[in-house]
PDB file of N, CA and C in Angstrom:
ATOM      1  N   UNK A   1      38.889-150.449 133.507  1.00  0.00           N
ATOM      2  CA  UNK A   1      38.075-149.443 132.839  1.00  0.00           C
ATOM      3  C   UNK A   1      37.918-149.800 131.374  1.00  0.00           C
ATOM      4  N   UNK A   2      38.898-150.024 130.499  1.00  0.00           N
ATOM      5  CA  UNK A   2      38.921-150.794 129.163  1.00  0.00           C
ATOM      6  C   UNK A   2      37.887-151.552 129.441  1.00  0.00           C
ATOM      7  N   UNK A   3      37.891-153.173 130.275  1.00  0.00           N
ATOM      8  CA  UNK A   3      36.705-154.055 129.967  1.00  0.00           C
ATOM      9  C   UNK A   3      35.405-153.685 129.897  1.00  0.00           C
ATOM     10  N   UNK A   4      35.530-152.342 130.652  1.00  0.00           N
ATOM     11  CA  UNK A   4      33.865-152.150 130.775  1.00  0.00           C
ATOM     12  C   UNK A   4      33.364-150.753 129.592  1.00  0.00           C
ATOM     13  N   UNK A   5      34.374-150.564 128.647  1.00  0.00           N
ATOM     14  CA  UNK A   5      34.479-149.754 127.702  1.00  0.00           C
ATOM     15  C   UNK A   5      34.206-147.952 128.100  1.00  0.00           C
ATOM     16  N   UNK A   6      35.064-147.512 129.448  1.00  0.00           N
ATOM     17  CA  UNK A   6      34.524-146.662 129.954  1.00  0.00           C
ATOM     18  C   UNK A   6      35.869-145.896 130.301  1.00  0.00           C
ATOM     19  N   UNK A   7      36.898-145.683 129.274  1.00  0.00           N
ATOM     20  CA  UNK A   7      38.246-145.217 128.929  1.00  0.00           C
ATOM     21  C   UNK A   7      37.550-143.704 128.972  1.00  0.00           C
ATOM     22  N   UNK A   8      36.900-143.231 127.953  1.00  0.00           N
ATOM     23  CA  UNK A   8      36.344-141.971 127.666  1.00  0.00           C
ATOM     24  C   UNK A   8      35.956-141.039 129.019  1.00  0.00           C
ATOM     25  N   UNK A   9      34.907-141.914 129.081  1.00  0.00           N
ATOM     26  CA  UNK A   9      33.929-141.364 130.457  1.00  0.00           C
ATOM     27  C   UNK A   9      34.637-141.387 131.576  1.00  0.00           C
ATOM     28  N   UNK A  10      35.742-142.132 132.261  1.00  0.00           N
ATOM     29  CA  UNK A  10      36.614-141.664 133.131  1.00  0.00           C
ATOM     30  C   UNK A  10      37.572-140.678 133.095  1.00  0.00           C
ATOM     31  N   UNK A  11      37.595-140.386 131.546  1.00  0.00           N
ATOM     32  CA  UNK A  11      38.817-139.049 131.829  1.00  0.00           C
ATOM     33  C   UNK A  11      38.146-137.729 132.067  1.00  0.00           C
ATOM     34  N   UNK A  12      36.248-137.797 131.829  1.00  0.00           N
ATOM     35  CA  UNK A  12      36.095-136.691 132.348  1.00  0.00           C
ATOM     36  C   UNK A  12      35.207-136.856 133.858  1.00  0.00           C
ATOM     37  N   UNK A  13      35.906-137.722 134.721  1.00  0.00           N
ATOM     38  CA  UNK A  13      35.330-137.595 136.260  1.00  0.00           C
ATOM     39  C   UNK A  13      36.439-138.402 136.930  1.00  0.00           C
ATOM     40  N   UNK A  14      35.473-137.523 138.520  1.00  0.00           N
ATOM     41  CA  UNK A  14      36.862-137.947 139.571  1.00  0.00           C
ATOM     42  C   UNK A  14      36.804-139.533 140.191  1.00  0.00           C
ATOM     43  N   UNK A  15      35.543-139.431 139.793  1.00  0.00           N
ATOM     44  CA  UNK A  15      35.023-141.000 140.612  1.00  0.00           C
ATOM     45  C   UNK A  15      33.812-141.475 139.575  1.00  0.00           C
ATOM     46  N   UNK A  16      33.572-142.626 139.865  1.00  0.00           N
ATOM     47  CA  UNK A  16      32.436-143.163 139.508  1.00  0.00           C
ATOM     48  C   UNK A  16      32.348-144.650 139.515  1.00  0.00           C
ATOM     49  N   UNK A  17      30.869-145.160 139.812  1.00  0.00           N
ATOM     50  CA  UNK A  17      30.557-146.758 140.495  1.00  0.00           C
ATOM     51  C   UNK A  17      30.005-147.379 138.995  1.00  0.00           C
ATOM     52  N   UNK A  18      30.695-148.318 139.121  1.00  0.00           N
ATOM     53  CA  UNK A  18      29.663-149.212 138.273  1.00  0.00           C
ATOM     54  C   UNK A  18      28.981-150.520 138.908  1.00  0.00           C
ATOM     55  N   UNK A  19      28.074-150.739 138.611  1.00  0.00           N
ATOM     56  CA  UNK A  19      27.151-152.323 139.051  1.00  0.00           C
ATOM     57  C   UNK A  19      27.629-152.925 138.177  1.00  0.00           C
ATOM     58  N   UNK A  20      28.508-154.285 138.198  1.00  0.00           N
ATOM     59  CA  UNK A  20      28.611-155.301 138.021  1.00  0.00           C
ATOM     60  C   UNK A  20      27.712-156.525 138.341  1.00  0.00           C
ATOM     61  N   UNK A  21      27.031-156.519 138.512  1.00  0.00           N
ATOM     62  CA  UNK A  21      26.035-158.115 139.351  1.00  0.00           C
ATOM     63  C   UNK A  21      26.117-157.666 140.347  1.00  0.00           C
ATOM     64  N   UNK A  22      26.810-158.582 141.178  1.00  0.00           N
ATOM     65  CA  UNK A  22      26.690-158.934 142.373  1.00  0.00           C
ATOM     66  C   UNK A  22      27.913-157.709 143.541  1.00  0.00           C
ATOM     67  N   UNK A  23      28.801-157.280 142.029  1.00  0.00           N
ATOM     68  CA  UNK A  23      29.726-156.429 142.554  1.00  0.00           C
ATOM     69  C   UNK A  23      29.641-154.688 142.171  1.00  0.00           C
ATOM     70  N   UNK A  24      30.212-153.917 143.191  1.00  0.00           N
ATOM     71  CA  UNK A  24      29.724-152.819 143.243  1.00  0.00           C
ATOM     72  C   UNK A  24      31.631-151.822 142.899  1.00  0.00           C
ATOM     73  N   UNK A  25      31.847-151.677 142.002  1.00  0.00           N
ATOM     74  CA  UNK A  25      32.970-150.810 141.694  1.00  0.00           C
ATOM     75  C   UNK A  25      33.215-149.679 141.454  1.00  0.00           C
ATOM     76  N   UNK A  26      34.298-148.964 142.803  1.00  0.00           N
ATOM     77  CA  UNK A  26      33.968-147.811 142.287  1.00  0.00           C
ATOM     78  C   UNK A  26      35.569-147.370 142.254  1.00  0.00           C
ATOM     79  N   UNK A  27      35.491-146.187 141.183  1.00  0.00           N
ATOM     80  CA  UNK A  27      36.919-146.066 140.113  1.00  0.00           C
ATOM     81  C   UNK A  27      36.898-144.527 140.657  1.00  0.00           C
ATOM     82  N   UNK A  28      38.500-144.243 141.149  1.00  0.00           N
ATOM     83  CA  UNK A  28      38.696-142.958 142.190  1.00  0.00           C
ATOM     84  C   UNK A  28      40.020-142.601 140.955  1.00  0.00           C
ATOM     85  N   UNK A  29      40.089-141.340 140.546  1.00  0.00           N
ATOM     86  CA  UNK A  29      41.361-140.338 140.056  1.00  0.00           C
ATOM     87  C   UNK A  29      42.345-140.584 140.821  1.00  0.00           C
ATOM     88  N   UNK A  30      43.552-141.475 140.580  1.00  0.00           N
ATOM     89  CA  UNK A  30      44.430-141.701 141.550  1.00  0.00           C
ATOM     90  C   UNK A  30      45.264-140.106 141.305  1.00  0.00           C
ATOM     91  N   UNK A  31      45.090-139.494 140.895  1.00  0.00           N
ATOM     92  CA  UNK A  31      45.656-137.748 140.926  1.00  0.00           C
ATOM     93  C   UNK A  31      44.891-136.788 142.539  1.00  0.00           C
ATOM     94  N   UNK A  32      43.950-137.265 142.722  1.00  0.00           N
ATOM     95  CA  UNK A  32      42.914-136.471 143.417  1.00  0.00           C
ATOM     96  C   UNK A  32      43.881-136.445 144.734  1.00  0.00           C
ATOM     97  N   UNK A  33      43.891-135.725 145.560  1.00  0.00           N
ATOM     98  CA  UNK A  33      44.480-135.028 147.189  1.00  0.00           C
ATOM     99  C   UNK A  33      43.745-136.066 148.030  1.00  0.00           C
ATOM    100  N   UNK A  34      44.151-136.104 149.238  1.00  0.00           N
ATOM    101  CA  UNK A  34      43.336-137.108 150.183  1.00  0.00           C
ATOM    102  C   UNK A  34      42.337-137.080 150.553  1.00  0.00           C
ATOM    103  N   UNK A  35      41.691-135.070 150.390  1.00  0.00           N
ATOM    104  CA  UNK A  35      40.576-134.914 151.136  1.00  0.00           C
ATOM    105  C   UNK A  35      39.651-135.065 150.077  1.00  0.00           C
ATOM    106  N   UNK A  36      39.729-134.396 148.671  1.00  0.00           N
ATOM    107  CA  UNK A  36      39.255-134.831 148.077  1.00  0.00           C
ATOM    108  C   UNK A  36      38.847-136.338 147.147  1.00  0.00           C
ATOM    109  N   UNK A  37      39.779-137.389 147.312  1.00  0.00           N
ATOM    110  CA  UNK A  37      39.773-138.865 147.308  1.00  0.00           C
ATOM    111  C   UNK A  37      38.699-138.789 149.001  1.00  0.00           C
ATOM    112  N   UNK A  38      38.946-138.791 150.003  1.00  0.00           N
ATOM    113  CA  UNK A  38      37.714-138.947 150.748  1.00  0.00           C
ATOM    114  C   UNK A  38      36.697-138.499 150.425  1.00  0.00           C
ATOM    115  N   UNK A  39      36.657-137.018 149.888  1.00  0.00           N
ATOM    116  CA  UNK A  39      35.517-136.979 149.582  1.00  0.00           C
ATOM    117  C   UNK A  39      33.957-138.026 148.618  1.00  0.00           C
ATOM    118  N   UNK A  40      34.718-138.006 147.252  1.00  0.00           N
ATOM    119  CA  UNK A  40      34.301-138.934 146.229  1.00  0.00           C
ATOM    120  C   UNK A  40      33.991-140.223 146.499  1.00  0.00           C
ATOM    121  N   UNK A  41      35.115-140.751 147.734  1.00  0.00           N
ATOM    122  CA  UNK A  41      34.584-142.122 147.914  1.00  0.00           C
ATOM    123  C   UNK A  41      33.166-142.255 148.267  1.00  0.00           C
ATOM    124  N   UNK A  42      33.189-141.716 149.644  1.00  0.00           N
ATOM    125  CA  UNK A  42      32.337-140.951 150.771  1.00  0.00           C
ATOM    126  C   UNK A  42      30.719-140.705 149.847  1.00  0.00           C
ATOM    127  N   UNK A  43      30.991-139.925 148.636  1.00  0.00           N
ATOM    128  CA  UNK A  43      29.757-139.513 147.579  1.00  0.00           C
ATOM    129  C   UNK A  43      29.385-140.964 147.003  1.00  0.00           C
ATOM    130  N   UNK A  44      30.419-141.787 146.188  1.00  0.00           N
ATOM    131  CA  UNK A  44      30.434-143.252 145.675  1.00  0.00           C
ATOM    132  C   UNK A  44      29.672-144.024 146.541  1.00  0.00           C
ATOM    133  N   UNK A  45      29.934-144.185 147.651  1.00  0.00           N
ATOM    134  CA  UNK A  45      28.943-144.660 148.966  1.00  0.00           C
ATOM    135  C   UNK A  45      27.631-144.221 149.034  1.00  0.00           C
ATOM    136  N   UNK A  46      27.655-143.192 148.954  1.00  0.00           N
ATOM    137  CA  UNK A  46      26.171-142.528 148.889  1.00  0.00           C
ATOM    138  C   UNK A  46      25.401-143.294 147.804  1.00  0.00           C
ATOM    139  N   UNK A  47      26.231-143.118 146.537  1.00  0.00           N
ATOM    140  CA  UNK A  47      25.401-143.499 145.645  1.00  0.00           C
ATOM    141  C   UNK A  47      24.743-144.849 145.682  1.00  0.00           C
ATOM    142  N   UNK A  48      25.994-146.061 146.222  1.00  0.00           N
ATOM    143  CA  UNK A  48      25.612-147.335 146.230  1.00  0.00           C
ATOM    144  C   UNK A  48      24.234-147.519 147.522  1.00  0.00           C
ATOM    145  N   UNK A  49      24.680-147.016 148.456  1.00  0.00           N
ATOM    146  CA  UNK A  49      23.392-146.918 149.674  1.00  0.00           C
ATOM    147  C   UNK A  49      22.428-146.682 148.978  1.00  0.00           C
ATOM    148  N   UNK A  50      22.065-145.556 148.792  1.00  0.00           N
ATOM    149  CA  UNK A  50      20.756-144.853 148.275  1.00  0.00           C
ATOM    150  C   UNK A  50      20.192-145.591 146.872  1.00  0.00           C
ATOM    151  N   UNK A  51      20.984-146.651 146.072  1.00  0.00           N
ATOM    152  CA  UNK A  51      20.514-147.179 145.188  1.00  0.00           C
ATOM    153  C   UNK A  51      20.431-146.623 144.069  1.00  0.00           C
ATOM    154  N   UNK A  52      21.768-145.903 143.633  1.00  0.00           N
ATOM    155  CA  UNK A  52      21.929-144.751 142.632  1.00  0.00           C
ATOM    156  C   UNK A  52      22.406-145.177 141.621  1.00  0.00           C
ATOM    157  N   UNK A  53      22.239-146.437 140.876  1.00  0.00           N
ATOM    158  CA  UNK A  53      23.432-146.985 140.356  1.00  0.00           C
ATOM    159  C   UNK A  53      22.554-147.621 138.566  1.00  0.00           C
ATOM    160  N   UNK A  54      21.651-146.723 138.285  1.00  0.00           N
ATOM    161  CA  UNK A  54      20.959-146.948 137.300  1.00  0.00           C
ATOM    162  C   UNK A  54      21.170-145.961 136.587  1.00  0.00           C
ATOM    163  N   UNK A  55      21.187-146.326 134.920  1.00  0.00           N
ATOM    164  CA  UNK A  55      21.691-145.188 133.946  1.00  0.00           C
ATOM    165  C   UNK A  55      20.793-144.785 133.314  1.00  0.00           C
ATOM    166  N   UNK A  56      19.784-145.589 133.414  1.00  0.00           N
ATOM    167  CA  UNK A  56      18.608-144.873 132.892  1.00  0.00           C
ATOM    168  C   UNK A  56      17.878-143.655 133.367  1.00  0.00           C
ATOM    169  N   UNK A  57      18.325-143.080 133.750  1.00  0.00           N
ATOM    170  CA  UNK A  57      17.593-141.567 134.527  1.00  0.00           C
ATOM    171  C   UNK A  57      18.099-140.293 133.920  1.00  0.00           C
ATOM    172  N   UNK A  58      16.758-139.856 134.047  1.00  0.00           N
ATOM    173  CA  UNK A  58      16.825-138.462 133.533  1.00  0.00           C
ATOM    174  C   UNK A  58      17.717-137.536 133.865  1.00  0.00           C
ATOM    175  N   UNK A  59      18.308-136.388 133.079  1.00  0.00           N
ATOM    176  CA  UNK A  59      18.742-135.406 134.157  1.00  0.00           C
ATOM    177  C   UNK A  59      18.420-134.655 134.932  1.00  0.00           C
ATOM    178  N   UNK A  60      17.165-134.569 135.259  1.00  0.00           N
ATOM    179  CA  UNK A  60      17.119-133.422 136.326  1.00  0.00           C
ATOM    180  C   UNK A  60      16.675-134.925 137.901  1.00  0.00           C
ATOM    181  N   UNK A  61      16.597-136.131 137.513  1.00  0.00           N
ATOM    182  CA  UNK A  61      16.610-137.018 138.679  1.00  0.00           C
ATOM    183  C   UNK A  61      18.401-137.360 138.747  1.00  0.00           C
ATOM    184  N   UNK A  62      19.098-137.220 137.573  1.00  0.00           N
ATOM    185  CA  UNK A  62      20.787-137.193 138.160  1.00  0.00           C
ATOM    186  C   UNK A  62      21.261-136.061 139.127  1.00  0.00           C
ATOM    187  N   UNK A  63      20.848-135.047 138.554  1.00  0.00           N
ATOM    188  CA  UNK A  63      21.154-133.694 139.792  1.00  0.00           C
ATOM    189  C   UNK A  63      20.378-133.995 140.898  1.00  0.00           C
ATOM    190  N   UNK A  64      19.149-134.202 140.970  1.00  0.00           N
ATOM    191  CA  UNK A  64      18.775-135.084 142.715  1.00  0.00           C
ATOM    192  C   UNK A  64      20.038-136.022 143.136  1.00  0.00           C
ATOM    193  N   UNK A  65      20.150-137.079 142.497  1.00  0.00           N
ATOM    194  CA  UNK A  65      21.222-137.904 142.955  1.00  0.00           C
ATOM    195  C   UNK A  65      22.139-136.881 143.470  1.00  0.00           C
ATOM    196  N   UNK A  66      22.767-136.572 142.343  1.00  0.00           N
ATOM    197  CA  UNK A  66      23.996-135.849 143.574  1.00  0.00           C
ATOM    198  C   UNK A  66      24.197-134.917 144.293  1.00  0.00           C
ATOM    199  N   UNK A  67      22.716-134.407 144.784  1.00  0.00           N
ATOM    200  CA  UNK A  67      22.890-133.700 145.609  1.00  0.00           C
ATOM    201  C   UNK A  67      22.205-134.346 146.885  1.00  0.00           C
ATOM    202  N   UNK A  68      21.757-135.800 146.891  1.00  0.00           N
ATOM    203  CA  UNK A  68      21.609-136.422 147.767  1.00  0.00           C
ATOM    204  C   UNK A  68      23.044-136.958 147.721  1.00  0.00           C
ATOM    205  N   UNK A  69      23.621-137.377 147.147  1.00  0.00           N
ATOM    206  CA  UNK A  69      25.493-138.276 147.438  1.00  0.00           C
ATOM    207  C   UNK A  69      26.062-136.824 148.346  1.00  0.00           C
ATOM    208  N   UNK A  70      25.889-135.593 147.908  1.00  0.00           N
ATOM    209  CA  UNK A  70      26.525-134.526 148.636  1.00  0.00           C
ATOM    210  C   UNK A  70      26.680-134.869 150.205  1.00  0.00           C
ATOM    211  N   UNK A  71      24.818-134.712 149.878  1.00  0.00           N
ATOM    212  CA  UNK A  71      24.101-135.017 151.467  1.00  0.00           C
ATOM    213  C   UNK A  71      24.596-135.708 152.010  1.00  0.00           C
ATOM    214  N   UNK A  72      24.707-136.810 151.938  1.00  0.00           N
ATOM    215  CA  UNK A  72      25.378-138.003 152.709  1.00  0.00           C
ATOM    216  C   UNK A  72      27.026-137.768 152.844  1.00  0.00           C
ATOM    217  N   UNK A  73      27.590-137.255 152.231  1.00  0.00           N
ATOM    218  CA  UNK A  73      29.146-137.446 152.621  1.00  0.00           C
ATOM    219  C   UNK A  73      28.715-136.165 153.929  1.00  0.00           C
ATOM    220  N   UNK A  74      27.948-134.792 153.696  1.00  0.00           N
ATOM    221  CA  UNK A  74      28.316-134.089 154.400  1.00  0.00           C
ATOM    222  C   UNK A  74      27.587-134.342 156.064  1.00  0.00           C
ATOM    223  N   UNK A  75      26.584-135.854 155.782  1.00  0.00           N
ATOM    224  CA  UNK A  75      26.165-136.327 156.954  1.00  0.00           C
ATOM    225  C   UNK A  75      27.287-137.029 157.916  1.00  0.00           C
ATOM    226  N   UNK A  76      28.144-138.095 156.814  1.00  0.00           N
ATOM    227  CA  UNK A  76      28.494-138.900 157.565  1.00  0.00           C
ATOM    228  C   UNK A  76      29.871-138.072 158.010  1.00  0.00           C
ATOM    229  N   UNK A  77      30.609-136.692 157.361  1.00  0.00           N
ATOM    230  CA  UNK A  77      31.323-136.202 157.824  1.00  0.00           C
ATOM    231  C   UNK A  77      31.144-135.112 159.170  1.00  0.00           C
ATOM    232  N   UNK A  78      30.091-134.778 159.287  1.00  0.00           N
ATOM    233  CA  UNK A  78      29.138-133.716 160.331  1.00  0.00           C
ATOM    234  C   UNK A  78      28.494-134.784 160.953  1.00  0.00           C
ATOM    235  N   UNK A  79      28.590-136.182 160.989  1.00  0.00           N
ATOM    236  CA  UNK A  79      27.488-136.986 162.073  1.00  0.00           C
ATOM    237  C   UNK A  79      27.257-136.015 163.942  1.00  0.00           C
ATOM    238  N   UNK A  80      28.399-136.142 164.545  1.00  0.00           N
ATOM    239  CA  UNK A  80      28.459-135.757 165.711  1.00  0.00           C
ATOM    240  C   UNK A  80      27.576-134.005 165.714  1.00  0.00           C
ATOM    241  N   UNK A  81      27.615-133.268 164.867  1.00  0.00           N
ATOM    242  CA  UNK A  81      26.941-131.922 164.865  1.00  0.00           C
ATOM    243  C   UNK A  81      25.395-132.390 164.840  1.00  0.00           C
ATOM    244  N   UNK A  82      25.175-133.188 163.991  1.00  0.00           N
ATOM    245  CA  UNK A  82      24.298-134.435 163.599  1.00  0.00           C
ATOM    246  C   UNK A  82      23.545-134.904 164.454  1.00  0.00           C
ATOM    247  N   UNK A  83      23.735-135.346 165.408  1.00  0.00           N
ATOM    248  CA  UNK A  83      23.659-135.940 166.353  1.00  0.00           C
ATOM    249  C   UNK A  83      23.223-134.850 167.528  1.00  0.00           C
ATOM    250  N   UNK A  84      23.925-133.984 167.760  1.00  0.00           N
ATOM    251  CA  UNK A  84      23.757-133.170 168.942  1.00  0.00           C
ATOM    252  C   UNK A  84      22.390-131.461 168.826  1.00  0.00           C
ATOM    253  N   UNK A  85      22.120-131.969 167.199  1.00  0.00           N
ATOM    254  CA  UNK A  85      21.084-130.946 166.870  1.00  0.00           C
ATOM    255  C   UNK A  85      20.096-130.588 167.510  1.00  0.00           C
ATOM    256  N   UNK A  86      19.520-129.719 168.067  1.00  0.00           N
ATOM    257  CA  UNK A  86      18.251-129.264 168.561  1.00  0.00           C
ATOM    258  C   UNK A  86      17.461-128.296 168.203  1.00  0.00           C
TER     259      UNK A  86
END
């Protein structure tokens, strides 16, 4: 977190990805409970899928983001309900 000068900005979140090149890192609150560490990862994923990983965006396209990262953890955790919808 030091190398990437992001000491600050991690003490106020539970998770968060950075793009490196070619590499995709993502930095979890080793304090966080299990469900919530699943959770965040689960959102972190979202973000990298969906191609969320640009800082240039506005805020009201950051609140889209995460309420699409929501989306997706609460897809891939509800898949089978998911799945059986009609």
């Amino acid at each position: 977190i030091q190398n990437y000068d992001l000491l600050d900005y991690s003490k106020r979140c539970d998770a968060f990805t950075i793009n490196d090149g070619e590499v995709k890192i993502v930095f979890i609150r080793k304090t966080l409970s299990s469900h919530d560490m699943l959770f965040v990862i689960l959102h972190e994923v979202g973000h990298i899928i969906m191609g969320h990983l640009d800082c240039n965006i506005t805020t009201a396209n950051k609140h889209i983001q995460e309420i699409e990262a929501d989306t997706f953890v609460y897809s891939v955790l509800n898949y089978k309900d998911i799945l059986n919808y009609k």
